[in-house]
PDB file of N, CA and C in Angstrom:
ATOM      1  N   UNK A   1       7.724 -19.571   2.315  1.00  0.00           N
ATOM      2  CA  UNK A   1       7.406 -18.186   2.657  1.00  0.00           C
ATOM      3  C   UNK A   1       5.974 -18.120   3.174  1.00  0.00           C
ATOM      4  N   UNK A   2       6.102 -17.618   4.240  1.00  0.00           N
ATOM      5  CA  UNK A   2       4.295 -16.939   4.377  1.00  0.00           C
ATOM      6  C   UNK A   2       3.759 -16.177   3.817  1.00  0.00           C
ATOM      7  N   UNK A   3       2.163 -16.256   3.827  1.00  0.00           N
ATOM      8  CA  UNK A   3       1.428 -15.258   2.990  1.00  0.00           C
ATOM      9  C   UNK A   3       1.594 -13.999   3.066  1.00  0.00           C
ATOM     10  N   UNK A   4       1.911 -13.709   4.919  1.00  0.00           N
ATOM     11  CA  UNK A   4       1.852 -12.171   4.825  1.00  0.00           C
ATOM     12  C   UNK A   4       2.633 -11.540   3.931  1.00  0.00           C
ATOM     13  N   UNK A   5       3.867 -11.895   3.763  1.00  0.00           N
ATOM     14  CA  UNK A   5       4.577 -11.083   3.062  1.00  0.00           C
ATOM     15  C   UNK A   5       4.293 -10.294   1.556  1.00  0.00           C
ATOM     16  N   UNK A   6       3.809 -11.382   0.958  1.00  0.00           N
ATOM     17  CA  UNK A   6       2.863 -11.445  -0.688  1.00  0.00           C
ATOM     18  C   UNK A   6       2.046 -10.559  -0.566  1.00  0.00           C
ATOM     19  N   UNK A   7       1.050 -10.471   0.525  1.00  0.00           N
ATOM     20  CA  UNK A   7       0.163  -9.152   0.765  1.00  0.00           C
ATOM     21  C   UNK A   7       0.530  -8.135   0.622  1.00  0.00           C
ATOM     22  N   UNK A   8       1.805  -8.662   1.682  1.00  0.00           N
ATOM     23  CA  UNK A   8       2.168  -6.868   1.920  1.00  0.00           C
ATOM     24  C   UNK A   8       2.495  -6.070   0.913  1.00  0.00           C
ATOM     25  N   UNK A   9       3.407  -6.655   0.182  1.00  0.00           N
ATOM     26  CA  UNK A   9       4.401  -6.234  -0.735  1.00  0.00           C
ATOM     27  C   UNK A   9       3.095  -6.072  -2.376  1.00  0.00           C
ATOM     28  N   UNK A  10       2.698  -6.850  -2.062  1.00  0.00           N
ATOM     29  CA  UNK A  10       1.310  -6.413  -3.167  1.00  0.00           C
ATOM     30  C   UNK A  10       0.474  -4.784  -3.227  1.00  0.00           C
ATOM     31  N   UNK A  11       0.198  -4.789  -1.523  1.00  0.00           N
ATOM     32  CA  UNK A  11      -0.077  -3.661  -1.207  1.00  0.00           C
ATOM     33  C   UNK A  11       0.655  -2.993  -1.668  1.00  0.00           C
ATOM     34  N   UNK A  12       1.729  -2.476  -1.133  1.00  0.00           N
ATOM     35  CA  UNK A  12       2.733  -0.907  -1.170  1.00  0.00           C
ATOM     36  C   UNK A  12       2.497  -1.582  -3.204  1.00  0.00           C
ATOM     37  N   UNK A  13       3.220  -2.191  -3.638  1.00  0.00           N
ATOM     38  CA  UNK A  13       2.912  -1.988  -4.638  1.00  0.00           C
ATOM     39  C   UNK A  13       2.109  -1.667  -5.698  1.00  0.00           C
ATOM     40  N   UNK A  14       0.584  -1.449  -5.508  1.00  0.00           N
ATOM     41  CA  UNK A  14      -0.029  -1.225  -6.580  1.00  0.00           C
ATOM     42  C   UNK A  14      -0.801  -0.002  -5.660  1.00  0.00           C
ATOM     43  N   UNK A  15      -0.626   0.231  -4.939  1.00  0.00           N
ATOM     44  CA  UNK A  15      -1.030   1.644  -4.233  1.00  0.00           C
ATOM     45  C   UNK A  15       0.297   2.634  -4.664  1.00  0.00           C
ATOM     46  N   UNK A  16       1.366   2.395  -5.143  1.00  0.00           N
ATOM     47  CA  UNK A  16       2.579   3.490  -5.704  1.00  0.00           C
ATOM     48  C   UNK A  16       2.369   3.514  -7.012  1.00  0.00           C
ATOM     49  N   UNK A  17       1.863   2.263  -7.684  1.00  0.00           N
ATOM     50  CA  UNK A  17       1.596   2.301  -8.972  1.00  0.00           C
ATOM     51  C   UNK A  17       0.728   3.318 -10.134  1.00  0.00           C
ATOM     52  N   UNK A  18       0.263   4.348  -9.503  1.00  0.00           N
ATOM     53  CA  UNK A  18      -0.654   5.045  -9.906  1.00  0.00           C
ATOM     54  C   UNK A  18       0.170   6.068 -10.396  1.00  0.00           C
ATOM     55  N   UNK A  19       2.109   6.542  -9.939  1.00  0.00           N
ATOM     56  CA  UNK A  19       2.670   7.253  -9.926  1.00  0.00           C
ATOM     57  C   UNK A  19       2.682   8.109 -11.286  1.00  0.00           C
ATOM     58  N   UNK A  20       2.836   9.334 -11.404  1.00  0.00           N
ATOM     59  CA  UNK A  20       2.857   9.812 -12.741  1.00  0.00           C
ATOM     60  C   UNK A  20       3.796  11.139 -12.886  1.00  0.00           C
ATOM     61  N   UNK A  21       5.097  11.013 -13.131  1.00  0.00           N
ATOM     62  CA  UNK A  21       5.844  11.699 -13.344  1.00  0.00           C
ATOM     63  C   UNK A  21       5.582  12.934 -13.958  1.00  0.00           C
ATOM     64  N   UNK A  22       4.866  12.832 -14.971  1.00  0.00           N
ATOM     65  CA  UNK A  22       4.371  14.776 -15.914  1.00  0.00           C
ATOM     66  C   UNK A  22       3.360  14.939 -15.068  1.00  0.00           C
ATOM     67  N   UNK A  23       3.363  14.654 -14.205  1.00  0.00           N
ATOM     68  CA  UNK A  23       2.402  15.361 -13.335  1.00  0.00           C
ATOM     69  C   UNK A  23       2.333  15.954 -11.874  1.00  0.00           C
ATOM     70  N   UNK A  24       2.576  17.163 -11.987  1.00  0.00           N
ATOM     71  CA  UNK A  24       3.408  18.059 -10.665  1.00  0.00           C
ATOM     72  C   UNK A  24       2.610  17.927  -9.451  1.00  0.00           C
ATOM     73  N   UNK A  25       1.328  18.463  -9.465  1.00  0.00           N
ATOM     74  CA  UNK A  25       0.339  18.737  -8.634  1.00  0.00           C
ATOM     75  C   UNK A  25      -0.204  17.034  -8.141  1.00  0.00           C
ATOM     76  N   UNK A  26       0.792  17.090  -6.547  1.00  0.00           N
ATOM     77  CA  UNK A  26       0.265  16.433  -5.392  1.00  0.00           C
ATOM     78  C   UNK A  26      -1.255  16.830  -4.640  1.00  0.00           C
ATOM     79  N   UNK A  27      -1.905  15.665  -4.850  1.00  0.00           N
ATOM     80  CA  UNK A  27      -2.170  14.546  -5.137  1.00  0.00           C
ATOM     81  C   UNK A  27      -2.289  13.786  -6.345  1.00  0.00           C
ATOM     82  N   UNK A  28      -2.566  14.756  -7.097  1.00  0.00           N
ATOM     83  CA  UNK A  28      -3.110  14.301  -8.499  1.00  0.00           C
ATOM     84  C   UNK A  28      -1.927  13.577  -9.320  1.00  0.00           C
ATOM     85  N   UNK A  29      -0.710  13.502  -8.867  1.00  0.00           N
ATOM     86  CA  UNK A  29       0.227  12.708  -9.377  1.00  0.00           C
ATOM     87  C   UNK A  29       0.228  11.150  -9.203  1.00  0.00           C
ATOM     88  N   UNK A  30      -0.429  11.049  -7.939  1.00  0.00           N
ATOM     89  CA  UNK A  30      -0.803   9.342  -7.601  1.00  0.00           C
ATOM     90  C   UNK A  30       0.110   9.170  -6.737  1.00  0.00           C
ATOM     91  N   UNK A  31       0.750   7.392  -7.002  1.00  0.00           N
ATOM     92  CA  UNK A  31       2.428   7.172  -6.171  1.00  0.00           C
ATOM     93  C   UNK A  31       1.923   6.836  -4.858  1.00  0.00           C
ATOM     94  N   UNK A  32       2.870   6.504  -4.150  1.00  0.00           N
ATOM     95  CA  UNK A  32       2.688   5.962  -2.477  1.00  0.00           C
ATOM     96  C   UNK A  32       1.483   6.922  -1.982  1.00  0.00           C
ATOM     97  N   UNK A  33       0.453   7.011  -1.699  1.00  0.00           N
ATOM     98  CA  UNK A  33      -0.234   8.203  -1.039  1.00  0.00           C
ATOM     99  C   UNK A  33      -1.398   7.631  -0.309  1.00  0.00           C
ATOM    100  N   UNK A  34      -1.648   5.709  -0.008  1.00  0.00           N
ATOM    101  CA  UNK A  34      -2.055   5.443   1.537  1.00  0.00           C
ATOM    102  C   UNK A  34      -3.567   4.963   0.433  1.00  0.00           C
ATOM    103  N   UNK A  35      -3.730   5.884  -0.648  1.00  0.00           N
ATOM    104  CA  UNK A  35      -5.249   5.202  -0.845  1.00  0.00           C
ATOM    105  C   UNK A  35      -5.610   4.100  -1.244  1.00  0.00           C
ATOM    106  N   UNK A  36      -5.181   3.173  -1.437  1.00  0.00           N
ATOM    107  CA  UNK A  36      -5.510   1.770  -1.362  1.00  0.00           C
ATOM    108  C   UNK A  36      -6.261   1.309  -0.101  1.00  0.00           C
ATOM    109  N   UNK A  37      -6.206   1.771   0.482  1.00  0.00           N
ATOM    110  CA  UNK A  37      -7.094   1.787   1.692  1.00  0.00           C
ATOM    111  C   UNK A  37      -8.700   1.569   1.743  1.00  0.00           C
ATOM    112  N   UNK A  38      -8.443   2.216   0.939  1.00  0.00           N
ATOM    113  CA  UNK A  38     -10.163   2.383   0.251  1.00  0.00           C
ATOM    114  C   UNK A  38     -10.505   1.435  -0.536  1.00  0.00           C
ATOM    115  N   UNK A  39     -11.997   0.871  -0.177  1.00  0.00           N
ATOM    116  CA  UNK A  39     -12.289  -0.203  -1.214  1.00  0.00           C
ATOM    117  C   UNK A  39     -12.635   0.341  -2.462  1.00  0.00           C
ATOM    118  N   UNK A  40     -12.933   1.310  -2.840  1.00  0.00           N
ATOM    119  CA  UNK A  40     -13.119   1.397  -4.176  1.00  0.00           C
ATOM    120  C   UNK A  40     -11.704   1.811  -5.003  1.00  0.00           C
ATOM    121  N   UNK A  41     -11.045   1.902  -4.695  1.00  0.00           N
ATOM    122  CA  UNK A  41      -9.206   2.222  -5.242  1.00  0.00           C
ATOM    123  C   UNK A  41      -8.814   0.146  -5.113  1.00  0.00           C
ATOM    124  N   UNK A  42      -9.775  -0.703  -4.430  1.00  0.00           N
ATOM    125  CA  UNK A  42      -8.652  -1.561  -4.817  1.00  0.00           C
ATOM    126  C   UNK A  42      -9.822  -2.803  -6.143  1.00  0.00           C
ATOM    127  N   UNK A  43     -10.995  -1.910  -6.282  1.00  0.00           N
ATOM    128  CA  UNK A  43     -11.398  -2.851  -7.241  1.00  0.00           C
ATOM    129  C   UNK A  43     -11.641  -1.580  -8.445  1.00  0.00           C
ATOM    130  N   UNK A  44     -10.560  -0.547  -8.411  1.00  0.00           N
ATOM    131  CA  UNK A  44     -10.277   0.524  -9.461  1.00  0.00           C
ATOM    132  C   UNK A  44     -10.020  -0.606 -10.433  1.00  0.00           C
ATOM    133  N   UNK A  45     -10.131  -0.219 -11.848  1.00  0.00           N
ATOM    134  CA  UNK A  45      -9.873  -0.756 -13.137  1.00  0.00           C
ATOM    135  C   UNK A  45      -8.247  -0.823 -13.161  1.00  0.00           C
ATOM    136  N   UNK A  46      -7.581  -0.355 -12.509  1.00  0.00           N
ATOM    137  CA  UNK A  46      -6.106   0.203 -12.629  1.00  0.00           C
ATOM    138  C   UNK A  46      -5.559  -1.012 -11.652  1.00  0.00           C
ATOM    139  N   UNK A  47      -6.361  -1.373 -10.920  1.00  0.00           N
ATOM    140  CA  UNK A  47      -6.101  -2.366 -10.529  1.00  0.00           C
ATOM    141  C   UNK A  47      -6.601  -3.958 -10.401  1.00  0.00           C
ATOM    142  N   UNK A  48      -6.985  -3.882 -11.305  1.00  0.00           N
ATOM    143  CA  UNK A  48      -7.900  -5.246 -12.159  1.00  0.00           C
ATOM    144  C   UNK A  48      -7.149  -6.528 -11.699  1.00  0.00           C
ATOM    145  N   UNK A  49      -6.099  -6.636 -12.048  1.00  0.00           N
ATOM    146  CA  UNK A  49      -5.569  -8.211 -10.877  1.00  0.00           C
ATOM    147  C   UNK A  49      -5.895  -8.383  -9.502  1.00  0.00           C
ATOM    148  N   UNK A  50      -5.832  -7.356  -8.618  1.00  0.00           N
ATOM    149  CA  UNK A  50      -6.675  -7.288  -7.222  1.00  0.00           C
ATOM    150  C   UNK A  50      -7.894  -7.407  -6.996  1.00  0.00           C
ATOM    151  N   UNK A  51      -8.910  -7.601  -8.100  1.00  0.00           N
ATOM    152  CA  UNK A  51     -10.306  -6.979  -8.090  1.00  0.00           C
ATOM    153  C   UNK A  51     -10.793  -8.435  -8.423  1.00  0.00           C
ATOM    154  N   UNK A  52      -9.920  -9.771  -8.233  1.00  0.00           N
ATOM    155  CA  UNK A  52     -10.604 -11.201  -8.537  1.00  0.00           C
ATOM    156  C   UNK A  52     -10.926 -11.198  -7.061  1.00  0.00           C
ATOM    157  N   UNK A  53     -12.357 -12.263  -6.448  1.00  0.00           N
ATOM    158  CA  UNK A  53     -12.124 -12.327  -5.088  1.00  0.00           C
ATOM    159  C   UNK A  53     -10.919 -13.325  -4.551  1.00  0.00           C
ATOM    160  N   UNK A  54     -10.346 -13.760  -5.215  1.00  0.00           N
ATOM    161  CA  UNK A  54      -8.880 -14.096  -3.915  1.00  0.00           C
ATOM    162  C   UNK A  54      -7.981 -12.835  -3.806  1.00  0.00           C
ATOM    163  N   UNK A  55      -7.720 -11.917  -5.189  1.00  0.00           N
ATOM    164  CA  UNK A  55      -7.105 -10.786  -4.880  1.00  0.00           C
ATOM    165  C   UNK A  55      -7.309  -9.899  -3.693  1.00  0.00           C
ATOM    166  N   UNK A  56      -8.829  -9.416  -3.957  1.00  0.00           N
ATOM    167  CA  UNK A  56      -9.522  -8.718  -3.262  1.00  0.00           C
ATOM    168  C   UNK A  56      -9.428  -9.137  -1.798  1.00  0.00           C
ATOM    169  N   UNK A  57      -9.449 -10.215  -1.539  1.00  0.00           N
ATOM    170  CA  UNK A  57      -9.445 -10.836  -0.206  1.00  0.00           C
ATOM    171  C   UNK A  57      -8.213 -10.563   0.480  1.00  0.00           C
ATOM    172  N   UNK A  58      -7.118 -10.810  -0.501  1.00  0.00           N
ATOM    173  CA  UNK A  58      -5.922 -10.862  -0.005  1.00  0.00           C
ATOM    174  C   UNK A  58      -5.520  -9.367   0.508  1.00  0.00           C
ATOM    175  N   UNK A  59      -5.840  -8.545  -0.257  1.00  0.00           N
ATOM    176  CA  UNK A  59      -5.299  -6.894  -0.188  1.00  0.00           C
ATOM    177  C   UNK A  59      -6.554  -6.473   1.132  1.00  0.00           C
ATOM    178  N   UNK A  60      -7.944  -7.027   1.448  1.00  0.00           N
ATOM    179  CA  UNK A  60      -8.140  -6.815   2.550  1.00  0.00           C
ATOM    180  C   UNK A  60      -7.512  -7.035   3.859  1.00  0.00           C
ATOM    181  N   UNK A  61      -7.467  -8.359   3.585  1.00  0.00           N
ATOM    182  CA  UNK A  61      -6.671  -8.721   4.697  1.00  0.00           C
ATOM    183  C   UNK A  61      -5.467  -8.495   5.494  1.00  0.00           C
ATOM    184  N   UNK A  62      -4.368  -7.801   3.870  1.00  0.00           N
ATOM    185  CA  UNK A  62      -3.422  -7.085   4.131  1.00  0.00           C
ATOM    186  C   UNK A  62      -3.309  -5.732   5.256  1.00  0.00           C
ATOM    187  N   UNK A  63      -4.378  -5.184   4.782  1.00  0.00           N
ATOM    188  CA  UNK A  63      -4.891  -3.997   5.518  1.00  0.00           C
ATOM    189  C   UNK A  63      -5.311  -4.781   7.002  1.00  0.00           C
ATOM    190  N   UNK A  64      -6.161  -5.546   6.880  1.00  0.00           N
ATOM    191  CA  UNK A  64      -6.743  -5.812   8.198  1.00  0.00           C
ATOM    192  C   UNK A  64      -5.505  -6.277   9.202  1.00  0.00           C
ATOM    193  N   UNK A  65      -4.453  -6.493   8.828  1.00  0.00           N
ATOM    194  CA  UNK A  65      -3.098  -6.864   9.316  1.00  0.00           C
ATOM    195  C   UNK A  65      -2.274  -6.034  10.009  1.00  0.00           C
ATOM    196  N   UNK A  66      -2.797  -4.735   9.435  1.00  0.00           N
ATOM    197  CA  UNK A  66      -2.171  -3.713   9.733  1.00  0.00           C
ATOM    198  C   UNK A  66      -2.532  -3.031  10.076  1.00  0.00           C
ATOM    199  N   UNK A  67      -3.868  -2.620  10.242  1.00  0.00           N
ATOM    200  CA  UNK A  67      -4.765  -1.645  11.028  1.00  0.00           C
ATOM    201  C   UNK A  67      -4.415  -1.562  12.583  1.00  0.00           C
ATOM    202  N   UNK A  68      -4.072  -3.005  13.358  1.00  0.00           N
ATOM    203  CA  UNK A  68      -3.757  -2.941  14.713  1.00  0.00           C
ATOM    204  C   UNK A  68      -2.674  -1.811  14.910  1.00  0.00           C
ATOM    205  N   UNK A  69      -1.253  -1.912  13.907  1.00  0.00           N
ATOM    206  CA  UNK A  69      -0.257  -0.975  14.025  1.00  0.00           C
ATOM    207  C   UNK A  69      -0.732   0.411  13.914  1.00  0.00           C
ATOM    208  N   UNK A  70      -1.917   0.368  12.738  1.00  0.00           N
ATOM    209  CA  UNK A  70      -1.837   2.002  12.408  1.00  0.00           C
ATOM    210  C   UNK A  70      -2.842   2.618  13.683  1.00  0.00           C
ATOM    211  N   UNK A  71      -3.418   1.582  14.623  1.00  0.00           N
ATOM    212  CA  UNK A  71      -4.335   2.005  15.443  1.00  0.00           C
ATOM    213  C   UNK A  71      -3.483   2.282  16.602  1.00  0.00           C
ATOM    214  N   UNK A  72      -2.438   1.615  17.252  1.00  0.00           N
ATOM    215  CA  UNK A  72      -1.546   1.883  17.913  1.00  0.00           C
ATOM    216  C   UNK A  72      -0.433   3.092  17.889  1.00  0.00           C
ATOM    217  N   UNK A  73      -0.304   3.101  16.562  1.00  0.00           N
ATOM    218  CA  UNK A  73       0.327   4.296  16.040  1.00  0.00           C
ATOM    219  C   UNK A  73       0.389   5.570  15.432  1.00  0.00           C
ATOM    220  N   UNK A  74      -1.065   6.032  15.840  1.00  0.00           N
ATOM    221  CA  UNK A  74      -1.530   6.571  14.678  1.00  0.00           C
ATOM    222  C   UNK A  74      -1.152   7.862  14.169  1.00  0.00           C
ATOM    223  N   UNK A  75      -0.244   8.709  14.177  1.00  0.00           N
ATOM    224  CA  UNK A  75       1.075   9.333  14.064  1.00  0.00           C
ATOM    225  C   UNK A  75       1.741   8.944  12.521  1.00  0.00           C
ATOM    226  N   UNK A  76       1.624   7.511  12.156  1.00  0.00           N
ATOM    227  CA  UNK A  76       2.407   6.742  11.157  1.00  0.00           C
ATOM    228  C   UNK A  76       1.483   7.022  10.247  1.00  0.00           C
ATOM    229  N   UNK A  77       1.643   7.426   8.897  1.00  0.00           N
ATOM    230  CA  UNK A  77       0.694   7.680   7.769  1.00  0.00           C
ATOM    231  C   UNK A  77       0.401   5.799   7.339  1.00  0.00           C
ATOM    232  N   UNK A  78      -0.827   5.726   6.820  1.00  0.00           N
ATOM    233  CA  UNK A  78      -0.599   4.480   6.031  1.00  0.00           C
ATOM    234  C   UNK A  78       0.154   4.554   4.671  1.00  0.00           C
ATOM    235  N   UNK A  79       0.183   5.325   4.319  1.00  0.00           N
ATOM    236  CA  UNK A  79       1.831   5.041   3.161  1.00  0.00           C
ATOM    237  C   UNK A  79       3.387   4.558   3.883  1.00  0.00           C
ATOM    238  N   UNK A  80       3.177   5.461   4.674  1.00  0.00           N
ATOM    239  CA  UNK A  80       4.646   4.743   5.190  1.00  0.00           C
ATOM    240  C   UNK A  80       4.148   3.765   6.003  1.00  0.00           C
ATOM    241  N   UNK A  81       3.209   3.086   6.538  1.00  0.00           N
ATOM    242  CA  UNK A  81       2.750   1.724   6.916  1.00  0.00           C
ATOM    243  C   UNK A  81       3.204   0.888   5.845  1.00  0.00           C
ATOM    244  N   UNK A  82       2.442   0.964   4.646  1.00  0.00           N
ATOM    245  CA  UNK A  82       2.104   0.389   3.168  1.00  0.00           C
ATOM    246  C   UNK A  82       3.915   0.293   2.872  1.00  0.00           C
ATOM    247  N   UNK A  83       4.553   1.109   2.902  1.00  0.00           N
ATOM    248  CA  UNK A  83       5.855   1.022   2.096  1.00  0.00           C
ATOM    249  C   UNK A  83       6.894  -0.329   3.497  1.00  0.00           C
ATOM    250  N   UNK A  84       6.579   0.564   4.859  1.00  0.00           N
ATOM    251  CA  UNK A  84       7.384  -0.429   5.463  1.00  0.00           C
ATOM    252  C   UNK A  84       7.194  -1.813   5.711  1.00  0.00           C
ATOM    253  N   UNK A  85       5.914  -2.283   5.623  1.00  0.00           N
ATOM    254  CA  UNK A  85       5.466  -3.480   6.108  1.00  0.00           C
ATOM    255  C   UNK A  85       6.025  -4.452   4.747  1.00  0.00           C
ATOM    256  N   UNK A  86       5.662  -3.502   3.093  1.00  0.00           N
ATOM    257  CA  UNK A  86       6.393  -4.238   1.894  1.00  0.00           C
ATOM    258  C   UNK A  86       7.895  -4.538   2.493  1.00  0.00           C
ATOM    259  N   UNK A  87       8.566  -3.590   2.761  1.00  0.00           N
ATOM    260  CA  UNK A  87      10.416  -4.095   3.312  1.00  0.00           C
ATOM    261  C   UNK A  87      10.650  -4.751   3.631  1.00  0.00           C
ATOM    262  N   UNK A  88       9.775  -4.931   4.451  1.00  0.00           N
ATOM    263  CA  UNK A  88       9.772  -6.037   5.716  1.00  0.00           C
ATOM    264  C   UNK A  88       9.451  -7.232   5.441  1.00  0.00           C
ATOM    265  N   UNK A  89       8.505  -7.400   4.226  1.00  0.00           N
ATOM    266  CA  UNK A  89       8.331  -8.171   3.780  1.00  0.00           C
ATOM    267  C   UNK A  89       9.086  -8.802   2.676  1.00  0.00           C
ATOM    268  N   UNK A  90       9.778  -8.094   1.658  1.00  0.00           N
ATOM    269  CA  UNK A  90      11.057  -8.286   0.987  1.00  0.00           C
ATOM    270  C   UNK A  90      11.919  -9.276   1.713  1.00  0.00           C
ATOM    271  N   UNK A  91      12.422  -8.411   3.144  1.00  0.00           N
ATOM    272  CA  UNK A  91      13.651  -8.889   4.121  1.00  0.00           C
ATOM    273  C   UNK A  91      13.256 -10.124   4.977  1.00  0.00           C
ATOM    274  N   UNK A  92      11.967 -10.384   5.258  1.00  0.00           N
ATOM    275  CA  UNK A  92      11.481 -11.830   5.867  1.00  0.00           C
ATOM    276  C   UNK A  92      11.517 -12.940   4.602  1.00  0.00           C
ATOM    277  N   UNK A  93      11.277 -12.650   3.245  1.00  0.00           N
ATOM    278  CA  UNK A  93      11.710 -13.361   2.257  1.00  0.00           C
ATOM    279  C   UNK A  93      12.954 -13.881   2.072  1.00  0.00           C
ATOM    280  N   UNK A  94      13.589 -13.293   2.345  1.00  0.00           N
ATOM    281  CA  UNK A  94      15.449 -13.997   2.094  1.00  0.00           C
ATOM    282  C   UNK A  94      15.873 -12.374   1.578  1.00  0.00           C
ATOM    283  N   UNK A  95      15.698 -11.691   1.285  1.00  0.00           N
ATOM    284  CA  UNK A  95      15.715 -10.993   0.112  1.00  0.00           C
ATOM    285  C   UNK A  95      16.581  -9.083   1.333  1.00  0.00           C
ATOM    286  N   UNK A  96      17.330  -8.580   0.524  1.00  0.00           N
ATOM    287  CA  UNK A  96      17.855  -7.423   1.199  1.00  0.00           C
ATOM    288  C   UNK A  96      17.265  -6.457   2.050  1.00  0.00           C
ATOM    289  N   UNK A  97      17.650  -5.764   3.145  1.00  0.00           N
ATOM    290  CA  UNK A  97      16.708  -4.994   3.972  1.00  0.00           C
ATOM    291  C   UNK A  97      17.046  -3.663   3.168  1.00  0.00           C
ATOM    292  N   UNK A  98      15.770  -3.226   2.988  1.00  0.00           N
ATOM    293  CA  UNK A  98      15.619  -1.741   1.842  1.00  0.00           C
ATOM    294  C   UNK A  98      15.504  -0.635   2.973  1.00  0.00           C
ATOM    295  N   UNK A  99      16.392   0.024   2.327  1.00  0.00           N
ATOM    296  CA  UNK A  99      16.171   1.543   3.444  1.00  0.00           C
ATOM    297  C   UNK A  99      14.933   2.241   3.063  1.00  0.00           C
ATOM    298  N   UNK A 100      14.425   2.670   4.385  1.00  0.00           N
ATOM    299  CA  UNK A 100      13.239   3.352   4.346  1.00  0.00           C
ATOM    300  C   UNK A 100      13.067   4.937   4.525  1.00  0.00           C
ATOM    301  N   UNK A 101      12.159   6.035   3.765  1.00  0.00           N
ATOM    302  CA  UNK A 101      12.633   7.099   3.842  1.00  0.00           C
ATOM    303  C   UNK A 101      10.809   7.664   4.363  1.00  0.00           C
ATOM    304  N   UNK A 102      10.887   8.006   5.444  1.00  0.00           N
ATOM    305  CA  UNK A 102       9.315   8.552   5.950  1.00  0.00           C
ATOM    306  C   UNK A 102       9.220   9.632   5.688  1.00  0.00           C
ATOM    307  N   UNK A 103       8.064   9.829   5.847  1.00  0.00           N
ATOM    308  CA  UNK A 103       7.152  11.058   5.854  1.00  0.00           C
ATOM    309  C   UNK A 103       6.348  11.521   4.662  1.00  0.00           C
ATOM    310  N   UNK A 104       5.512  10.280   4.599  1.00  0.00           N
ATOM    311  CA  UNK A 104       5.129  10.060   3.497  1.00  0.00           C
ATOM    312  C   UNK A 104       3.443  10.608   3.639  1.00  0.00           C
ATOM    313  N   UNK A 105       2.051  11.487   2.851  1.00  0.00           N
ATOM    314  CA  UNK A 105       1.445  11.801   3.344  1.00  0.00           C
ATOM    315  C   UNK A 105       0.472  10.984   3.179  1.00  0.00           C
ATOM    316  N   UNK A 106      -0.953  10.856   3.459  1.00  0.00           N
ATOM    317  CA  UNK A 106      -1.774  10.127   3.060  1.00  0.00           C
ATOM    318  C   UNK A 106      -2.945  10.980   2.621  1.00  0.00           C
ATOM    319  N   UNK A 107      -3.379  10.468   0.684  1.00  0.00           N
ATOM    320  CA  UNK A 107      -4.886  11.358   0.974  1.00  0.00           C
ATOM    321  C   UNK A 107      -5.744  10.989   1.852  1.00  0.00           C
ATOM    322  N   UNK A 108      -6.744  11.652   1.542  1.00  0.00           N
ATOM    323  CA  UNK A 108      -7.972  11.362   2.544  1.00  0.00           C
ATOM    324  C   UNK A 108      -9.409  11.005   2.114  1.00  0.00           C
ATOM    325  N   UNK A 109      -9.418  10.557   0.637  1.00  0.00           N
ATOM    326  CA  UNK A 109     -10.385  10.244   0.264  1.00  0.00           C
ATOM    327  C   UNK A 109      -9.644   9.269  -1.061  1.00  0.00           C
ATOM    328  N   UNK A 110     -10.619   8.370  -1.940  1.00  0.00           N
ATOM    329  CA  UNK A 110      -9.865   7.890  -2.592  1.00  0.00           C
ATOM    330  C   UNK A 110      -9.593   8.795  -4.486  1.00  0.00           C
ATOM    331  N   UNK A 111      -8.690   8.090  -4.991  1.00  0.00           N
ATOM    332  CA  UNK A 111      -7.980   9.074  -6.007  1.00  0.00           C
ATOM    333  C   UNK A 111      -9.138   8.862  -6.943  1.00  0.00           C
ATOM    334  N   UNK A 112      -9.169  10.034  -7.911  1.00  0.00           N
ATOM    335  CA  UNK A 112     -10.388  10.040  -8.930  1.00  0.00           C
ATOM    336  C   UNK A 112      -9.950   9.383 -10.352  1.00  0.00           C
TER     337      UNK A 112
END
């Protein structure tokens, strides 16, 4: 397998991870919402396995992978960047193609 995929799928994952069900009020619920983006959301305490420098490196790079698309596209939220590029990365693994559901928003600063 190639690296990208591990990135990717690292990404969408611990950028949804913040999700919090008893909690109504979007943004403040967390979940897919693009801020991982931000360097200080990926050496957050919440995300302490990312925050070694090979982690850290890796989840940059992830991004830096993908910035060409979101610059080309920029229409596409980076959550639904973050969620499709993980699929894709699943499905270049061997592994099932996951349906994708857009329109996903992105904050705009990182989560508190």
């Amino acid at each position: 397998m190639r690296p990208f995929p591990l990135k990717q799928l690292r990404l969408a994952w611990h950028d949804a991870g913040t999700y919090n069900k008893n909690i109504e009020e979007w943004p403040l619920r967390g979940g897919a919402n693009g801020s991982l983006r931000f360097e200080i959301e990926i050496k957050h305490a919440a995300n302490a396995t990312l925050s070694s420098q090979s982690g850290f490196s890796n989840l940059v790079n992830a991004l830096k992978l993908l910035q060409p698309i979101k610059d080309k596209y920029s229409g596409v939220t980076y959550e639904d960047l973050f969620q499709l590029a993980s699929a894709t990365a699943v499905e270049e693994a061997g592994g099932p193609k996951i349906p994708i559901k857009y329109g996903r928003v992105d904050v705009s600063e990182p989560e508190q």
